[in-house]
N, C-alpha and C. Protein backbone atom coordinates (compact mmCIF):
# COMPACT_ATOMS: atom_id res chain seq x y z
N UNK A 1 164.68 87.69 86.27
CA UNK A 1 163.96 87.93 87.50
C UNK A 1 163.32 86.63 87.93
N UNK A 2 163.50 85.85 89.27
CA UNK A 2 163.08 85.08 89.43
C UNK A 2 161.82 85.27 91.03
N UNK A 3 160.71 85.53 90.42
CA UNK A 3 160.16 84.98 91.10
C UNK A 3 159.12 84.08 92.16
N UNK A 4 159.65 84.33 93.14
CA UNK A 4 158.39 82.91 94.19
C UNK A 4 157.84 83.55 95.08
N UNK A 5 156.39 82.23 95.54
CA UNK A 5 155.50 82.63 96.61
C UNK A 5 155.66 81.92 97.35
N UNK A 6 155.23 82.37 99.01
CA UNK A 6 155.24 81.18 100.12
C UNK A 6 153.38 81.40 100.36
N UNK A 7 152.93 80.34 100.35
CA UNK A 7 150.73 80.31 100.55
C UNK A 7 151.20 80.53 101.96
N UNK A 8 150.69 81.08 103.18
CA UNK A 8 150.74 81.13 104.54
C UNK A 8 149.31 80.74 104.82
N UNK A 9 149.47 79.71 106.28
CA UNK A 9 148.30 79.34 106.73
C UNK A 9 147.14 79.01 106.12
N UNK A 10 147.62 77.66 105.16
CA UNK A 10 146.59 77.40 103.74
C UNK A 10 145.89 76.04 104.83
N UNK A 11 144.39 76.45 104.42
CA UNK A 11 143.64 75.14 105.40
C UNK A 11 142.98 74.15 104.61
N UNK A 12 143.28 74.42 103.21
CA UNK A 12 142.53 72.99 102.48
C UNK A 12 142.90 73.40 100.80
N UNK A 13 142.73 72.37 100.09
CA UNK A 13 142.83 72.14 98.68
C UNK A 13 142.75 73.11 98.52
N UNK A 14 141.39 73.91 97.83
CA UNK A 14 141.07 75.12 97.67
C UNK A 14 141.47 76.01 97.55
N UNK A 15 142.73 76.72 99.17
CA UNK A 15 143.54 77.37 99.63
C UNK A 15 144.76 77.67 98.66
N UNK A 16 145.33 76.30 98.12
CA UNK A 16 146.44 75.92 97.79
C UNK A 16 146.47 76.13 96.06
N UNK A 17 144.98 76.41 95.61
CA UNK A 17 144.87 77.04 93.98
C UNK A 17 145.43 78.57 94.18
N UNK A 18 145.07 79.17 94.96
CA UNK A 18 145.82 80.59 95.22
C UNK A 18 146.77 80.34 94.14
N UNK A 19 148.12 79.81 94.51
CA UNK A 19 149.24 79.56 94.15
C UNK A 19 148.97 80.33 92.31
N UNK A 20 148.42 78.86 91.55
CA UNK A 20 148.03 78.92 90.69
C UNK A 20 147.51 80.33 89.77
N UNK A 21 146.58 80.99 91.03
CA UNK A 21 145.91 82.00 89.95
C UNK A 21 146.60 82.75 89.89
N UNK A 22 147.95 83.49 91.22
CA UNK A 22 148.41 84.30 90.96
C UNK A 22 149.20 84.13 89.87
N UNK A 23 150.12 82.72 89.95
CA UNK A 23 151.00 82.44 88.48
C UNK A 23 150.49 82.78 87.44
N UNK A 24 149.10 82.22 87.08
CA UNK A 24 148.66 82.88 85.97
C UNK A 24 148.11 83.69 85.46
N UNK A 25 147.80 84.97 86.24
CA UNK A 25 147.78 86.25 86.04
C UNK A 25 148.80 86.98 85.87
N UNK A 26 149.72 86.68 86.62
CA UNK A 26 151.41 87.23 86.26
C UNK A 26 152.09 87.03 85.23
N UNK A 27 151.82 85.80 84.62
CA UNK A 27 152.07 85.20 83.30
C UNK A 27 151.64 85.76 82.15
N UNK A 28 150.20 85.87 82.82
CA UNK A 28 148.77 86.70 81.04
C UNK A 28 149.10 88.01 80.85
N UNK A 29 149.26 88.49 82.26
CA UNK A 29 149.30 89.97 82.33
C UNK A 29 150.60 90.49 82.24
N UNK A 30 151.46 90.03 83.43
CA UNK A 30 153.04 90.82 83.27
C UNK A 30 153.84 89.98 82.51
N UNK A 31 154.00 88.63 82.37
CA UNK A 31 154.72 88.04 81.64
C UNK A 31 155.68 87.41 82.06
N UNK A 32 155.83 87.05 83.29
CA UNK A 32 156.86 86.87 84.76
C UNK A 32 155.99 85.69 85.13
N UNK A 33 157.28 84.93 84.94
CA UNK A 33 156.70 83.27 85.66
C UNK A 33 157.20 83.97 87.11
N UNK A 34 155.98 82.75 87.70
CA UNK A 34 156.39 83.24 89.23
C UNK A 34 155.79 81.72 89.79
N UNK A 35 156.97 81.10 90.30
CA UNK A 35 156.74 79.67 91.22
C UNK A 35 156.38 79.38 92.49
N UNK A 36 155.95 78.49 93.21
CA UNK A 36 155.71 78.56 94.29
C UNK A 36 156.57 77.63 95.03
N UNK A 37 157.11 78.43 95.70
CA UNK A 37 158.50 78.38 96.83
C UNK A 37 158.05 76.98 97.76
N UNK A 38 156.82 77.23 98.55
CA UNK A 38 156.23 76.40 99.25
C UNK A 38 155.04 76.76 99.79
N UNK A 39 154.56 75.72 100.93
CA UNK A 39 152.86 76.07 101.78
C UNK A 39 152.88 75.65 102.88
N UNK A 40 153.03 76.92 104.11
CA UNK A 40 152.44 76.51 105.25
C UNK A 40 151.20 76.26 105.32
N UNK A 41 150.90 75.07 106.47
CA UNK A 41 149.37 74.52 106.63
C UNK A 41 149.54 75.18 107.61
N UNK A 42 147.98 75.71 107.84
CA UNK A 42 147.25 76.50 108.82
C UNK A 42 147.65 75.30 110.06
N UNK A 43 147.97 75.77 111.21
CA UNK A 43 148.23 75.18 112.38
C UNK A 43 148.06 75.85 113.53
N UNK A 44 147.84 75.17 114.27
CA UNK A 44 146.65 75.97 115.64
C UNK A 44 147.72 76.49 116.56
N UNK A 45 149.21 75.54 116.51
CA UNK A 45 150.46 76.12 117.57
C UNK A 45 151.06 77.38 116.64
N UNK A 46 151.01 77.73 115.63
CA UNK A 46 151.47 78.58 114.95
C UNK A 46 150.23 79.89 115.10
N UNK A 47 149.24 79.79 114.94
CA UNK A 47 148.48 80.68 115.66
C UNK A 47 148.33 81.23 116.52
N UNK A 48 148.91 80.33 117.37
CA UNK A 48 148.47 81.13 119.09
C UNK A 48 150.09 81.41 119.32
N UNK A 49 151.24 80.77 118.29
CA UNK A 49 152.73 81.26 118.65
C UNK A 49 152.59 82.82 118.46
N UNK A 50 151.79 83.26 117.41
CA UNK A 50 151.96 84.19 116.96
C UNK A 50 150.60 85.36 117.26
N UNK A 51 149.99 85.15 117.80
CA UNK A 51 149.29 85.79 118.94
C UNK A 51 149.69 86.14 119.81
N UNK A 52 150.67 85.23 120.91
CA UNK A 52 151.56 85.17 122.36
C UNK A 52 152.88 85.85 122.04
N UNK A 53 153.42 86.02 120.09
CA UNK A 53 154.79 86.06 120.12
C UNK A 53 155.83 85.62 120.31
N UNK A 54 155.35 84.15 120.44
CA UNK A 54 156.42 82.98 120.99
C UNK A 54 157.36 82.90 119.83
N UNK A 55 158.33 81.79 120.48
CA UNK A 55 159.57 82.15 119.60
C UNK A 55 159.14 80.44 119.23
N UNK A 56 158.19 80.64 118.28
CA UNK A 56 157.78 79.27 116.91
C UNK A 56 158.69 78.49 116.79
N UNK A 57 159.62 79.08 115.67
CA UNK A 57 160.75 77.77 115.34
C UNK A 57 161.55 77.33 116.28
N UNK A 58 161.87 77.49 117.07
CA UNK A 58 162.65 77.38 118.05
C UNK A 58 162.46 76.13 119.53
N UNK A 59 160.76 76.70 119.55
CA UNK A 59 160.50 76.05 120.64
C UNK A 59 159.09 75.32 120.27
N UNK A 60 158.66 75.08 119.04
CA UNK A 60 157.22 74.34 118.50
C UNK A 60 157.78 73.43 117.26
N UNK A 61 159.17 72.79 117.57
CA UNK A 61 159.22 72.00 116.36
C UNK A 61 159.08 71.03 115.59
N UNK A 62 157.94 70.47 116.34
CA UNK A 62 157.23 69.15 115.73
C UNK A 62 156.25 69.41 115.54
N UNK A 63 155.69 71.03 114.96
CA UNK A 63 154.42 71.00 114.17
C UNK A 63 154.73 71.33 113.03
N UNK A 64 153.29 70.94 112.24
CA UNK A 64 153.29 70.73 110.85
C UNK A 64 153.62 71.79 110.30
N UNK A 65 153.17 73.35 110.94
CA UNK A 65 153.73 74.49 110.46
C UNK A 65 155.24 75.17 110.27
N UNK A 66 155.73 74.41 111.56
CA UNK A 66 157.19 74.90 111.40
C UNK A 66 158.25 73.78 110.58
N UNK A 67 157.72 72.33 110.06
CA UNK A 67 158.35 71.59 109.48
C UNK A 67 158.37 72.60 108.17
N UNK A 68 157.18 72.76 107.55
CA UNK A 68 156.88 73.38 106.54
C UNK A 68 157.66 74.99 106.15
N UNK A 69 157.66 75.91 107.09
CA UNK A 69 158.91 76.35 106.99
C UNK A 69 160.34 75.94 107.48
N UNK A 70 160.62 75.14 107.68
CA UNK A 70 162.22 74.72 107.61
C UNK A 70 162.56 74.03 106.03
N UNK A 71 160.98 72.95 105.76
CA UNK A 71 161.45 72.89 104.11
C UNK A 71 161.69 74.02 103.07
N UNK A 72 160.75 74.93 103.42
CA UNK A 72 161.08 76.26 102.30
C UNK A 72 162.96 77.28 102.70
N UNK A 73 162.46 77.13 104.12
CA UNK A 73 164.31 77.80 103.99
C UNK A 73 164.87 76.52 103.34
N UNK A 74 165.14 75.85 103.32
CA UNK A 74 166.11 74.65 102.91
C UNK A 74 165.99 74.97 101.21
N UNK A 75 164.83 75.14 100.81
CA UNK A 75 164.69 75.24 99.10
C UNK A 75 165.54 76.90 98.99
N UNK A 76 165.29 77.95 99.99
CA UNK A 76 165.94 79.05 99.24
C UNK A 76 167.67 78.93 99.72
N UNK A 77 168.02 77.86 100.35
CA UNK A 77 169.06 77.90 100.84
C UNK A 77 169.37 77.39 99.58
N UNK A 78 169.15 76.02 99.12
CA UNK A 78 169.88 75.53 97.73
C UNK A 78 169.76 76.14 96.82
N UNK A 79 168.62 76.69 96.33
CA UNK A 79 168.66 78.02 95.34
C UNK A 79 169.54 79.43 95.31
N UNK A 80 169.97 79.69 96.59
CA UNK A 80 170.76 80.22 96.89
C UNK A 80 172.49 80.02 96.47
N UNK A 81 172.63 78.86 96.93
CA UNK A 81 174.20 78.36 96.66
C UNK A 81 174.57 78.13 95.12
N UNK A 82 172.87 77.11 94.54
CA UNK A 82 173.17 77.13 93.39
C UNK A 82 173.21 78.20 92.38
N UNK A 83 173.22 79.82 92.92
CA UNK A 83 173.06 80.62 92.08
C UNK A 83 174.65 81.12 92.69
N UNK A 84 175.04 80.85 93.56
CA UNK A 84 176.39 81.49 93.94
C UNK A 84 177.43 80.84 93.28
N UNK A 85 177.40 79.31 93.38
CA UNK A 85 177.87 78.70 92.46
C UNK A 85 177.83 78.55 90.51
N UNK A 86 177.30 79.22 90.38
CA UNK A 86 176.75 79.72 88.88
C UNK A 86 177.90 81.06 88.60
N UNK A 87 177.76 81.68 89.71
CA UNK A 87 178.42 83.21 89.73
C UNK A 87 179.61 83.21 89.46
N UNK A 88 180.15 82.13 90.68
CA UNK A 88 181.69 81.69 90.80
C UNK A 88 182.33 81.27 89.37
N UNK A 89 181.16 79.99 88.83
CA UNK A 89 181.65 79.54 87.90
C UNK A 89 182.08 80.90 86.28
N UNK A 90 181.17 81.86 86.45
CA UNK A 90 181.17 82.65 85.38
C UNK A 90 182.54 83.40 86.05
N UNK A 91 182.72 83.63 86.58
CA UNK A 91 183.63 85.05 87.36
C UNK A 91 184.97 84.37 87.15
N UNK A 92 185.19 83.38 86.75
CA UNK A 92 186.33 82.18 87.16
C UNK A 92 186.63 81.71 85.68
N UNK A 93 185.89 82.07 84.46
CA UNK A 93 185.91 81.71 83.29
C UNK A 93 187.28 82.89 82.75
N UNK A 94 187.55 82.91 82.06
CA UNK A 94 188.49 84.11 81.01
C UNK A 94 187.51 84.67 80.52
N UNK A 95 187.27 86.17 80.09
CA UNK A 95 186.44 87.00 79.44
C UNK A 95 186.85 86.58 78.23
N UNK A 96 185.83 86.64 77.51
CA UNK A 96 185.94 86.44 75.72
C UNK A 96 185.32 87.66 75.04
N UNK A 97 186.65 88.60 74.17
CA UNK A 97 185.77 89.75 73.73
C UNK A 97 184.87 89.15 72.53
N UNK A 98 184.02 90.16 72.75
CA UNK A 98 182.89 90.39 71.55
C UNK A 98 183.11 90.33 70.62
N UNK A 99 183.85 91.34 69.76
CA UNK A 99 184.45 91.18 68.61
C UNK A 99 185.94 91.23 68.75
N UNK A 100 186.50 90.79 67.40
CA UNK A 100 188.14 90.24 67.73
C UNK A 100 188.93 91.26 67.22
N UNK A 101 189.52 91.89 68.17
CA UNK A 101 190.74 93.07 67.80
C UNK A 101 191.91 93.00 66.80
N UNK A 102 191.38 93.52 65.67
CA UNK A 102 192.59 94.06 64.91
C UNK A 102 193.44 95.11 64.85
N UNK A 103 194.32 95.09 65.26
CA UNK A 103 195.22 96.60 65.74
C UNK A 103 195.71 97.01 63.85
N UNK A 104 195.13 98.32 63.67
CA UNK A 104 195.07 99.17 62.59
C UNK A 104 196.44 99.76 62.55
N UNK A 105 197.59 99.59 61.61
CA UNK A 105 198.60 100.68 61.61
C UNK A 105 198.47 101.61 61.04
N UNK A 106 199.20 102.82 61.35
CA UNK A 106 198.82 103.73 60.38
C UNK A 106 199.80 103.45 58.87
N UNK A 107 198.97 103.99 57.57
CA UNK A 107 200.02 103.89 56.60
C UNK A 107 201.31 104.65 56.35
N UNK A 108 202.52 103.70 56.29
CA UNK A 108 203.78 103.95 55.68
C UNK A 108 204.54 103.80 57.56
N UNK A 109 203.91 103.16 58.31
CA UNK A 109 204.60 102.81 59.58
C UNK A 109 204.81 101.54 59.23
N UNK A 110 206.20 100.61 60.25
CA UNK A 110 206.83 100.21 59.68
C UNK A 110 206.24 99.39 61.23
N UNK A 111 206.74 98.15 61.04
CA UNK A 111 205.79 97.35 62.40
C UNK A 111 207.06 96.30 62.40
């Protein structure tokens, strides 16, 4: 089980320990590493995009908020391939049984 967090609209240091405590409560308690994917910074065009409903990525893309998500798709995009490519590679191997088949005759058959 792999998994990650995205911090949304983190406005200072402080913000950005979040990350941290949840990891390590998940860790003490459930036992599940859990990484952090990435961190949008709180940004004032991403606020009011999303107040108005504007279409953010699209049409606000030289703020700090929407750089910040285009780096995190980009991280689940390669995490992505590199797990498809993992798949391929297993699916593409020859199966190897478990244990090695000895075909049993019955006695006084003649082979």
């Amino acid at each position: 089980l792999n998994i990650n967090i995205i911090l949304n609209m983190v406005r200072g240091p402080k913000q950005k320990e979040v990350a941290n405590i949840v990891s390590t409560v998940a860790q003490n308690y459930l036992s599940l590493p859990i990484e952090t994917l990435g961190i949008v910074q709180y940004d004032k065009v991403l606020a009011m995009s999303v107040n108005n409903m504007a279409k953010f990525l699209t049409e606000k893309r030289e703020s700090i908020s929407n750089m910040c998500f285009y780096d995190i798709a980009g991280k689940i995009i390669r995490t992505t391939l590199n797990m498809n490519n993992k798949y391929n590679q297993d699916i593409t191997e020859p199966a190897k049984p478990e244990v090695e088949f000895n075909p049993v005759t019955p006695s006084g058959a003649s082979t």
